[in-house]
PDB file of N, CA and C in Angstrom:
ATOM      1  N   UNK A   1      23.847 -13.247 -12.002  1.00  0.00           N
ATOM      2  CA  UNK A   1      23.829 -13.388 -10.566  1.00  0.00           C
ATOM      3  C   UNK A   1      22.478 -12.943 -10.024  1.00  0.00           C
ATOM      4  N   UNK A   2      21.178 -13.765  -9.999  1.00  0.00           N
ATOM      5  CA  UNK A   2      20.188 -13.664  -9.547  1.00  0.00           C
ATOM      6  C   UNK A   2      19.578 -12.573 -10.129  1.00  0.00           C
ATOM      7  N   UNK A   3      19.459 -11.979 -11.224  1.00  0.00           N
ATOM      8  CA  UNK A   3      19.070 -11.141 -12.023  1.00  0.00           C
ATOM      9  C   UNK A   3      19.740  -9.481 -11.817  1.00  0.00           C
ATOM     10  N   UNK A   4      20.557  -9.213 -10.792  1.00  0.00           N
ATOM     11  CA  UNK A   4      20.894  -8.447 -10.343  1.00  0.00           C
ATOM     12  C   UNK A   4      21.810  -7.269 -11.707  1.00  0.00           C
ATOM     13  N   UNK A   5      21.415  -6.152 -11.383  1.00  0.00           N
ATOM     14  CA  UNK A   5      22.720  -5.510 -12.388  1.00  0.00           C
ATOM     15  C   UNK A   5      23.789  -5.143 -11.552  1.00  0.00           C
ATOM     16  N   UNK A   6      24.969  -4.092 -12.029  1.00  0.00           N
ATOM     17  CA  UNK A   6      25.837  -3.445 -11.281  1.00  0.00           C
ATOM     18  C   UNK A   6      24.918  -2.184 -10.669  1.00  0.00           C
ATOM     19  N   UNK A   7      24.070  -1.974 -11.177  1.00  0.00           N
ATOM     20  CA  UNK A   7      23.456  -0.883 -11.014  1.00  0.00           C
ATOM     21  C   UNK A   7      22.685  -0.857  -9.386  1.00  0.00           C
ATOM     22  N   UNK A   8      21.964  -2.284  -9.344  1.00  0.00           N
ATOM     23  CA  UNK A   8      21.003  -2.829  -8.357  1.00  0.00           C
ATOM     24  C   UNK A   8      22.488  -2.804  -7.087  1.00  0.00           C
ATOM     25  N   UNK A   9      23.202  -3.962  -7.058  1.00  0.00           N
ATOM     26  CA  UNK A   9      24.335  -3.884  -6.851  1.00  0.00           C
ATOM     27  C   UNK A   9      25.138  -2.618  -5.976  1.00  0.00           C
ATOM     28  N   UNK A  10      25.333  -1.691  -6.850  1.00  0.00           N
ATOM     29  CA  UNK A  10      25.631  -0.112  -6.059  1.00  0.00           C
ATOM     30  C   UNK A  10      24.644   0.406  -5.458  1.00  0.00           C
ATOM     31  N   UNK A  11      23.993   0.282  -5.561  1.00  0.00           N
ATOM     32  CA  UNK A  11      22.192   0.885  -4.596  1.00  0.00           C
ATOM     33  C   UNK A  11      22.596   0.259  -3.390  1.00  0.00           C
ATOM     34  N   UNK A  12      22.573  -1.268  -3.469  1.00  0.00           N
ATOM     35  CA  UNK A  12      22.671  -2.178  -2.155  1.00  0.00           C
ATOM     36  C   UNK A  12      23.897  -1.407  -1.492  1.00  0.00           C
ATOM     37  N   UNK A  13      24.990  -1.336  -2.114  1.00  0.00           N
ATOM     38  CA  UNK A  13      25.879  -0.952  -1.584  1.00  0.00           C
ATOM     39  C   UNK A  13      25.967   0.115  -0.712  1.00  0.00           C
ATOM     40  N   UNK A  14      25.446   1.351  -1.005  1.00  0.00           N
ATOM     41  CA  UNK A  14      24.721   2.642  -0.938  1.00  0.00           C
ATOM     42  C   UNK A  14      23.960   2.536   0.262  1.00  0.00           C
ATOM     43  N   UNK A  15      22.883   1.509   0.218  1.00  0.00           N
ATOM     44  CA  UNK A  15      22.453   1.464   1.721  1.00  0.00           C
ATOM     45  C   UNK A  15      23.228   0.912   2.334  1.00  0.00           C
ATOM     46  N   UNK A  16      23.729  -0.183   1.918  1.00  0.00           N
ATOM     47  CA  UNK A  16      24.472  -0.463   3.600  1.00  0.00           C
ATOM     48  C   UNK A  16      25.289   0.454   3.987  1.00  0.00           C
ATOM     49  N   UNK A  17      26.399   0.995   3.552  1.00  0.00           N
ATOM     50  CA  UNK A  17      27.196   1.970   3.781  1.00  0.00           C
ATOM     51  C   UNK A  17      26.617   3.101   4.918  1.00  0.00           C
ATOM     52  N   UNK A  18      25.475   3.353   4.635  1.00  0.00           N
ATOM     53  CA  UNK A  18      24.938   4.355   5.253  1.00  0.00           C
ATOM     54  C   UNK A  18      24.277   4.190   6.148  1.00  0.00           C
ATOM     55  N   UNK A  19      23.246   3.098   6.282  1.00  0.00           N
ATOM     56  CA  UNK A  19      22.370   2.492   7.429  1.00  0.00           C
ATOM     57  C   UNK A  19      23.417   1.989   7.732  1.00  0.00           C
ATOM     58  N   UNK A  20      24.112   0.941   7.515  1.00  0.00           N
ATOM     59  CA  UNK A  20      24.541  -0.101   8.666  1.00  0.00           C
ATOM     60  C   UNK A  20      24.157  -1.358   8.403  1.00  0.00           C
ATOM     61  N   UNK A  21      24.674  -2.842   9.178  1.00  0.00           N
ATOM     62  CA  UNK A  21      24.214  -3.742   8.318  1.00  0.00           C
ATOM     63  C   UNK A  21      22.897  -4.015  10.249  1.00  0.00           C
ATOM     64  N   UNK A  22      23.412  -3.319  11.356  1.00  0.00           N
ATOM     65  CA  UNK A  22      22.412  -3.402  12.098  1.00  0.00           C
ATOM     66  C   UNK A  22      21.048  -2.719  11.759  1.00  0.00           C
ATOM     67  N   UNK A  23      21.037  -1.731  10.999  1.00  0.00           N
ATOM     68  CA  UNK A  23      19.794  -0.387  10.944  1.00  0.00           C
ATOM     69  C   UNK A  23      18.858  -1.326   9.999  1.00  0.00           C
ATOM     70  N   UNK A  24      19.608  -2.189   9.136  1.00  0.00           N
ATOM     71  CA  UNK A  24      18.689  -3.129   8.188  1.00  0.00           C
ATOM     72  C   UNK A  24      17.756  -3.668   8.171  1.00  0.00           C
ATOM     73  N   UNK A  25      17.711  -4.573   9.309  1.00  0.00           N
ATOM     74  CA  UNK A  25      16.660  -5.363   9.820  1.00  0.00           C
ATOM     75  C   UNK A  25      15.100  -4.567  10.408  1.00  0.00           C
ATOM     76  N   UNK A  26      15.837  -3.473  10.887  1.00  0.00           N
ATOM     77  CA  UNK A  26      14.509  -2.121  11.119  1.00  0.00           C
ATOM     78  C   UNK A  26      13.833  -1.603  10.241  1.00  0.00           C
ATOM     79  N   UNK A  27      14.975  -0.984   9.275  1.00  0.00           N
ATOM     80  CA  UNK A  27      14.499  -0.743   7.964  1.00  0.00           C
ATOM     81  C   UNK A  27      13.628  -1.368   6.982  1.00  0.00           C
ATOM     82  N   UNK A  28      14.169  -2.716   7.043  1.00  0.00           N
ATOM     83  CA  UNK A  28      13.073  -3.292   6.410  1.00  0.00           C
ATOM     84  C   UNK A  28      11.379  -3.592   6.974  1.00  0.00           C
ATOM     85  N   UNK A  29      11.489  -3.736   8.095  1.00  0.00           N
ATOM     86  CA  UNK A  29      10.207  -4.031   9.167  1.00  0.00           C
ATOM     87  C   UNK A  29       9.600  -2.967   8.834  1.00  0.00           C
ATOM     88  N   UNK A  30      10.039  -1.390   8.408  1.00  0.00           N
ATOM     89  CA  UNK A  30       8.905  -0.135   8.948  1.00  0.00           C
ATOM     90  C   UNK A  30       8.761   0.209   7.181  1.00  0.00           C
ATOM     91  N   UNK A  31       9.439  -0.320   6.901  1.00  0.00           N
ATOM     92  CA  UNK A  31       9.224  -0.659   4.904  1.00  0.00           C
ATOM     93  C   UNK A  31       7.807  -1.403   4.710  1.00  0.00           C
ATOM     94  N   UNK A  32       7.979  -2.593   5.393  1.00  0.00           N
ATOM     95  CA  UNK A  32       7.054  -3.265   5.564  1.00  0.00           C
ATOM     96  C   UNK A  32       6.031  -3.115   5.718  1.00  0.00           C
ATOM     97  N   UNK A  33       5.975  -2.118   7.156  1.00  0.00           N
ATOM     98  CA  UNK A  33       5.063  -1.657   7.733  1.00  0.00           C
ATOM     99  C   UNK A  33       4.531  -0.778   6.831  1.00  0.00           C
ATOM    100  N   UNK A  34       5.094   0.084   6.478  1.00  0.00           N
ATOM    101  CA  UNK A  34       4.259   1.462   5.779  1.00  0.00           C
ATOM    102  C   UNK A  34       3.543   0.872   4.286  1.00  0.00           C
ATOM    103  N   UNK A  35       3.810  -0.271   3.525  1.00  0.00           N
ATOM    104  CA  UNK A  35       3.896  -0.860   2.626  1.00  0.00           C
ATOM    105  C   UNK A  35       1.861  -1.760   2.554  1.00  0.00           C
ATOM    106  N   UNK A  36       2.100  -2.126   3.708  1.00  0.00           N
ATOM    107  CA  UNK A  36       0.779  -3.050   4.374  1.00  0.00           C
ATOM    108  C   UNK A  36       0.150  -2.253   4.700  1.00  0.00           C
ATOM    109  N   UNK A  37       0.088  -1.013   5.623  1.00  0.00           N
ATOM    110  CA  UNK A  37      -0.996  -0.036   5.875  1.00  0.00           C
ATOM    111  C   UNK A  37      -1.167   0.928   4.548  1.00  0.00           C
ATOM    112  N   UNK A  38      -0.580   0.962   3.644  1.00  0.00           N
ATOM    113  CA  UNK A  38      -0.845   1.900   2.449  1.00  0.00           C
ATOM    114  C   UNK A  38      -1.669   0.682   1.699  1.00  0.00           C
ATOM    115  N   UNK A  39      -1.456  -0.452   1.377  1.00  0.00           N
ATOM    116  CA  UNK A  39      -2.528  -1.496   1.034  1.00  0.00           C
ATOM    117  C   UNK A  39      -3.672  -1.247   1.569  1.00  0.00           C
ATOM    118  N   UNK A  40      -3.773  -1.724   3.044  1.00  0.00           N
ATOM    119  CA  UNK A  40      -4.647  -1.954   3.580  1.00  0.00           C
ATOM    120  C   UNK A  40      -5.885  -0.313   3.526  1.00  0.00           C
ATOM    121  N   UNK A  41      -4.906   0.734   3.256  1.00  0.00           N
ATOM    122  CA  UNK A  41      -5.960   1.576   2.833  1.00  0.00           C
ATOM    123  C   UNK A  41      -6.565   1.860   1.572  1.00  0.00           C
ATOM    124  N   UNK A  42      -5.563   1.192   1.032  1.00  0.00           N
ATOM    125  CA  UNK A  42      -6.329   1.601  -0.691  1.00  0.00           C
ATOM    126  C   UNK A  42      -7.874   0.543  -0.251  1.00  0.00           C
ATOM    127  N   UNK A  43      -7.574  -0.463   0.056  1.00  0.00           N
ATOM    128  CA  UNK A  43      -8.508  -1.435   0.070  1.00  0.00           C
ATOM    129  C   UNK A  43      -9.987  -0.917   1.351  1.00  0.00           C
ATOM    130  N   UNK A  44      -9.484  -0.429   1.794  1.00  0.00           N
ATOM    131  CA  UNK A  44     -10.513   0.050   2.560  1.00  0.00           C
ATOM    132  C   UNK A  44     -11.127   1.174   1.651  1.00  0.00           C
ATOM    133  N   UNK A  45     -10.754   1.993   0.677  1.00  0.00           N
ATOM    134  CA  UNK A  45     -11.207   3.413  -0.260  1.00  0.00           C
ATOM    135  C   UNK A  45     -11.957   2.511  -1.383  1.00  0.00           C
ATOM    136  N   UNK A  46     -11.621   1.177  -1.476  1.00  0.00           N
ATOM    137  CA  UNK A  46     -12.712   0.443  -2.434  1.00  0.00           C
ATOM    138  C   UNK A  46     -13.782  -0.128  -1.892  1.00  0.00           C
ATOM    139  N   UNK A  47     -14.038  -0.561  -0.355  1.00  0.00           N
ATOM    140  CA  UNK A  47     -14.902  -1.079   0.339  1.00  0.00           C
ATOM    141  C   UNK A  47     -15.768  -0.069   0.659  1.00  0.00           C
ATOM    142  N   UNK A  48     -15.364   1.028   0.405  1.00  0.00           N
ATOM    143  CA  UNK A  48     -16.247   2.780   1.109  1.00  0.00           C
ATOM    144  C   UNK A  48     -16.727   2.540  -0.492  1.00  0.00           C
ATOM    145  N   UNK A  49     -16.298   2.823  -1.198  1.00  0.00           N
ATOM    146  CA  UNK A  49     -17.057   2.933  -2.791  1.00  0.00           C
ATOM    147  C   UNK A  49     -17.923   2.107  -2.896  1.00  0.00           C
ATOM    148  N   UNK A  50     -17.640   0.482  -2.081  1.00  0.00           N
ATOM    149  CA  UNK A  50     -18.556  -0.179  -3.017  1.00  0.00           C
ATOM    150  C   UNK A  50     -20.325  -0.322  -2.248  1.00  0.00           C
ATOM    151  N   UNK A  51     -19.248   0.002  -0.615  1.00  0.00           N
ATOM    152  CA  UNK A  51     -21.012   0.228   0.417  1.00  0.00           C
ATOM    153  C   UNK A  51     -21.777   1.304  -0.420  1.00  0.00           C
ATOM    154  N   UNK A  52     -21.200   2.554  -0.451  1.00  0.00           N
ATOM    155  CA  UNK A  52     -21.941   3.783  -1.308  1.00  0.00           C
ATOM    156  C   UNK A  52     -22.810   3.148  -2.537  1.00  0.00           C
ATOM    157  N   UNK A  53     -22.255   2.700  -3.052  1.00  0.00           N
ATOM    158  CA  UNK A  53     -23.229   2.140  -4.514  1.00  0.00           C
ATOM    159  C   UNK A  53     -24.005   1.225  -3.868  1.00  0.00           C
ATOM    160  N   UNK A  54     -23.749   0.060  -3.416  1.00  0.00           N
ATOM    161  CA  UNK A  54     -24.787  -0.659  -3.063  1.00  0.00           C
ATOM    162  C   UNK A  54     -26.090   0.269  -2.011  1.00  0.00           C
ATOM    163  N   UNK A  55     -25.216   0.774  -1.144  1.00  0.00           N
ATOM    164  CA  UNK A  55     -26.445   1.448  -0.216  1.00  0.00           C
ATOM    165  C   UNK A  55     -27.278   2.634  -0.992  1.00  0.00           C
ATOM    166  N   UNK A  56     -27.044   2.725  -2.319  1.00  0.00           N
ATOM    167  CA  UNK A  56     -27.469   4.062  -2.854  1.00  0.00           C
ATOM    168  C   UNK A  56     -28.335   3.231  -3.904  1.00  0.00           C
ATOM    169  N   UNK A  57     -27.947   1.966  -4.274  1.00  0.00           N
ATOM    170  CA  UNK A  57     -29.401   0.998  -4.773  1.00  0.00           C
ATOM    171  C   UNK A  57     -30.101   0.642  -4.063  1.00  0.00           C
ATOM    172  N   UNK A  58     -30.027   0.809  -3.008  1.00  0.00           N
ATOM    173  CA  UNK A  58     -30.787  -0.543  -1.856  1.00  0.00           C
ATOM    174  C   UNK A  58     -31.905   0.792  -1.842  1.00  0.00           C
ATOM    175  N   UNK A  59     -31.352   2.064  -1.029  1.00  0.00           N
ATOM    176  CA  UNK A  59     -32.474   2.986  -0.583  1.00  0.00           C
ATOM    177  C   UNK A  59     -32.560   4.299  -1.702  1.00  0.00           C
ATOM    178  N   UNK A  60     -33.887   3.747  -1.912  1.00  0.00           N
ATOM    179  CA  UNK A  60     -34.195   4.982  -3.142  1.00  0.00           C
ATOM    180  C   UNK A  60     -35.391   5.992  -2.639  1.00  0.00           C
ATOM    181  N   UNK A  61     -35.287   6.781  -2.889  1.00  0.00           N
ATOM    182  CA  UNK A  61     -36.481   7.701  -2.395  1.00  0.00           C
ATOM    183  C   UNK A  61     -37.944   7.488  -3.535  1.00  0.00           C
ATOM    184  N   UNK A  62     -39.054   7.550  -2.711  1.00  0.00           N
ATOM    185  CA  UNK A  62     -40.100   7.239  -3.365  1.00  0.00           C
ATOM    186  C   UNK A  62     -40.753   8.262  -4.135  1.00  0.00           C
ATOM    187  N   UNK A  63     -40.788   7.814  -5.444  1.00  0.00           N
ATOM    188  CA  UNK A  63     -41.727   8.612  -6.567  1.00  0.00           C
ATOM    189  C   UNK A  63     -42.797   9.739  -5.907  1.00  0.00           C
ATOM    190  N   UNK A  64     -43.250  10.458  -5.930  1.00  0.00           N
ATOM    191  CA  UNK A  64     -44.579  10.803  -5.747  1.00  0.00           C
ATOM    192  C   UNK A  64     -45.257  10.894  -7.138  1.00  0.00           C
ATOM    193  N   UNK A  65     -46.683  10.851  -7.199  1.00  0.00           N
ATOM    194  CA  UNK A  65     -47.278  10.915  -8.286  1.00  0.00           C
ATOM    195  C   UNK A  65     -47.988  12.345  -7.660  1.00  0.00           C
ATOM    196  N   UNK A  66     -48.231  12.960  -9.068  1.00  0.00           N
ATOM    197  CA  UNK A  66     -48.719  14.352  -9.111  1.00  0.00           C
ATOM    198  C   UNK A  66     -50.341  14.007  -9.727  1.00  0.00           C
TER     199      UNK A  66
END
């Protein structure tokens, strides 16, 4: 049945029981939500890494000769 176990199954069960089958539709939205802004920050902690390296090749401080 759609790959599902008894196991998956009693979980589902488990929430609804407790949320509600109204609280669901919320639940899932701020699931969502927290899901996309935890993305959206990892991805921003790789765009900070990758300015740092590039901006740390671009400007180098100049040699002096002795």
């Amino acid at each position: 049945m759609f790959g599902l176990s008894l196991e998956h199954l009693m979980i589902i069960g488990a929430v609804l029981l407790f949320f509600g089958p109204r609280r669901l539709p919320e639940l899932g939205k701020t699931m969502g939500q927290g899901i996309r802004n935890f993305k959206a920050s990892l991805s921003g902690i790789g765009e900070d890494e990758k300015r740092q390296v590039s901006s740390s090749e671009t400007v180098r401080p100049e040699e002096k000769s002795v």
